[in-house]
Protein backbone atom coordinates (compact mmCIF):
# COMPACT_ATOMS: atom_id res chain seq x y z
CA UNK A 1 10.95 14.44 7.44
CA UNK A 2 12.41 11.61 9.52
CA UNK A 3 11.47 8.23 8.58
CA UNK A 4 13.05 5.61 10.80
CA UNK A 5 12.05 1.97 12.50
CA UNK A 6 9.29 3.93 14.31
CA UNK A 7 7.06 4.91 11.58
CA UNK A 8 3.92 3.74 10.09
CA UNK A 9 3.41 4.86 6.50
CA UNK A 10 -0.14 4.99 4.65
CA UNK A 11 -0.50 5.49 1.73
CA UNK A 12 -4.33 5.53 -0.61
CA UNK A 13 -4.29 4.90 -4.59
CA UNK A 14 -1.48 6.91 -6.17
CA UNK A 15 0.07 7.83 -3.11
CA UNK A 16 0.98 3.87 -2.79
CA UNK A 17 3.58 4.04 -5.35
CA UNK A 18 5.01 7.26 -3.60
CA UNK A 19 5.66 4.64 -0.65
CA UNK A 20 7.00 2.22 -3.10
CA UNK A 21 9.68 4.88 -3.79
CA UNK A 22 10.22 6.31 -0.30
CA UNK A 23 10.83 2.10 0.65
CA UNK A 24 13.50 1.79 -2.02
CA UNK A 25 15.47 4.66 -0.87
CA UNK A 26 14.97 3.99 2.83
CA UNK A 27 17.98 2.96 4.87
CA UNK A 28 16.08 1.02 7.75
CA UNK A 29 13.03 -1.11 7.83
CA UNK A 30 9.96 1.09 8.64
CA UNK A 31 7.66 -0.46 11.61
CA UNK A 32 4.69 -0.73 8.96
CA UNK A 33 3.07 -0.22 5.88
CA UNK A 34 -0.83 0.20 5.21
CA UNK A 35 -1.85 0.44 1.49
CA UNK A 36 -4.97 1.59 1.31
CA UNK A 37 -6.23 0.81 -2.73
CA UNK A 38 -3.10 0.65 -3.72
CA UNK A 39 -2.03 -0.70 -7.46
CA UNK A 40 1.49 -1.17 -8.76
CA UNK A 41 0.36 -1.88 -12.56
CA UNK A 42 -1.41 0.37 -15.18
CA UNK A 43 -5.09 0.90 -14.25
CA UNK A 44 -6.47 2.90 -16.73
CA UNK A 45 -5.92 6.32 -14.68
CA UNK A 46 -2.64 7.16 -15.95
CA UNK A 47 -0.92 8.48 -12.67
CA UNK A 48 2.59 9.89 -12.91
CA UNK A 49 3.54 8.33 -10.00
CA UNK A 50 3.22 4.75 -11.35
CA UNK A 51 6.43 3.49 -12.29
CA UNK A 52 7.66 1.33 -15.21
CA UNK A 53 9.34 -1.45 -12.60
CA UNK A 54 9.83 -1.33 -8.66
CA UNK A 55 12.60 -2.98 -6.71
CA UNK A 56 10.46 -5.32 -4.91
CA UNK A 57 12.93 -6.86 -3.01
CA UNK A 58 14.34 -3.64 -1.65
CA UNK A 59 10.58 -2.40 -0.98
CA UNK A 60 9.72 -5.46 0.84
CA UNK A 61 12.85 -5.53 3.26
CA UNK A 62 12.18 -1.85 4.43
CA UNK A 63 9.00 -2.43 6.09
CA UNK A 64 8.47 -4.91 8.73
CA UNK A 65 4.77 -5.75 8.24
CA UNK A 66 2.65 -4.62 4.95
CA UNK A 67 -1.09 -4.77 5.33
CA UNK A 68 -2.72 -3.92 1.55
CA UNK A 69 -6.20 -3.35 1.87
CA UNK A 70 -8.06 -3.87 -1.78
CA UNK A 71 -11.80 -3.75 -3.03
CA UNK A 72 -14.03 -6.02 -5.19
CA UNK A 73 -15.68 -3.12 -6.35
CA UNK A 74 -12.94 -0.50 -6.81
CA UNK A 75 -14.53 2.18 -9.90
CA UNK A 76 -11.00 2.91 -10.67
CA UNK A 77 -9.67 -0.53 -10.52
CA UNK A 78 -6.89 -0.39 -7.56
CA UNK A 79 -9.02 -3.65 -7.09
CA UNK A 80 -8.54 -7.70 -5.71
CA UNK A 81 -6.49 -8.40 -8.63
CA UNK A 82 -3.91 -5.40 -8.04
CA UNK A 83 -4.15 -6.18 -4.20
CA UNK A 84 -3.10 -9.72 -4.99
CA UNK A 85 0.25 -8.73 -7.43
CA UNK A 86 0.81 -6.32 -4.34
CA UNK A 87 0.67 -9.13 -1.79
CA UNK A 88 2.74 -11.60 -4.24
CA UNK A 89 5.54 -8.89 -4.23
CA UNK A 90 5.47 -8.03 -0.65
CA UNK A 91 3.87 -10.42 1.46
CA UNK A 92 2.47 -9.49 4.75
CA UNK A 93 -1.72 -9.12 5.14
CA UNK A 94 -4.06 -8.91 2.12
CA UNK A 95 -7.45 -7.59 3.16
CA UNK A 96 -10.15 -7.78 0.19
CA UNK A 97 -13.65 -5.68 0.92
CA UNK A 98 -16.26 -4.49 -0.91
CA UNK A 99 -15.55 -0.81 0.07
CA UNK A 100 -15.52 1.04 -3.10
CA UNK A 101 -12.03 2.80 -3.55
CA UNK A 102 -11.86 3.17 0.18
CA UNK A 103 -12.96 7.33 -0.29
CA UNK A 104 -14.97 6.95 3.45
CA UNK A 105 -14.19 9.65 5.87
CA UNK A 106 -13.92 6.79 8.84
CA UNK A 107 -11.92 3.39 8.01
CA UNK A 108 -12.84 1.71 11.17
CA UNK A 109 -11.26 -1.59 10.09
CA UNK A 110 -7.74 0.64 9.38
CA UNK A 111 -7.84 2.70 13.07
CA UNK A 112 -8.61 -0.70 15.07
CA UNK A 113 -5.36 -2.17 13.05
CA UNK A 114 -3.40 0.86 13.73
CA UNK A 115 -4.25 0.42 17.43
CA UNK A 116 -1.43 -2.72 17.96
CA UNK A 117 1.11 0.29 17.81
């Protein structure tokens, strides 16, 4: 697969930290990044794709605009408080909603973002 300064990457709950490792091996900036309940600490699920410790810095410099969509009322708590230690590592556009753990078939909010590119 061919990742380059062309492509948008989303990623939803564990698949997040799959990003997280794709962006620290990456060898250009990717255009963007949409994180779609996305955690980067334990939350009580125990993934194996959660890692002990990211390189942040590397992460945030291979992806030209991060947009981390989080909920108030995550069940599985990839919630406002994980979207915030997201957005204080990478920056970019926080979006907090009260959509559950974002599991709807339709995310109008993410195709009318999507629609700048």
């Amino acid at each position: 697969m061919k990742i380059d300064q062309e492509t948008i990457l989303i990623g939803h709950s564990a698949g997040t930290n799959i990003i997280f490792a794709l962006l620290e091996q990456q060898a250009v900036p990717v255009k963007a990044v949409y994180l779609l309940a996305g955690y980067c600490q334990p939350n009580g699920m125990h993934h194996t794709t959660l890692k002990d410790a990211y390189d942040w810095k590397t992460i945030s410099q291979n992806a030209n605009e991060f947009y981390i969509f989080n909920s108030f009322n995550d069940p599985f708590n990839c919630n406002e408080q994980q979207g915030q230690i997201l957005f204080e590592h990478l920056g970019g556009t926080l979006i907090l909603r009260n959509d559950g753990h974002f599991t709807q078939k339709q995310q109008p909010l993410l195709l009318t973002l999507l629609e700048q590119y």
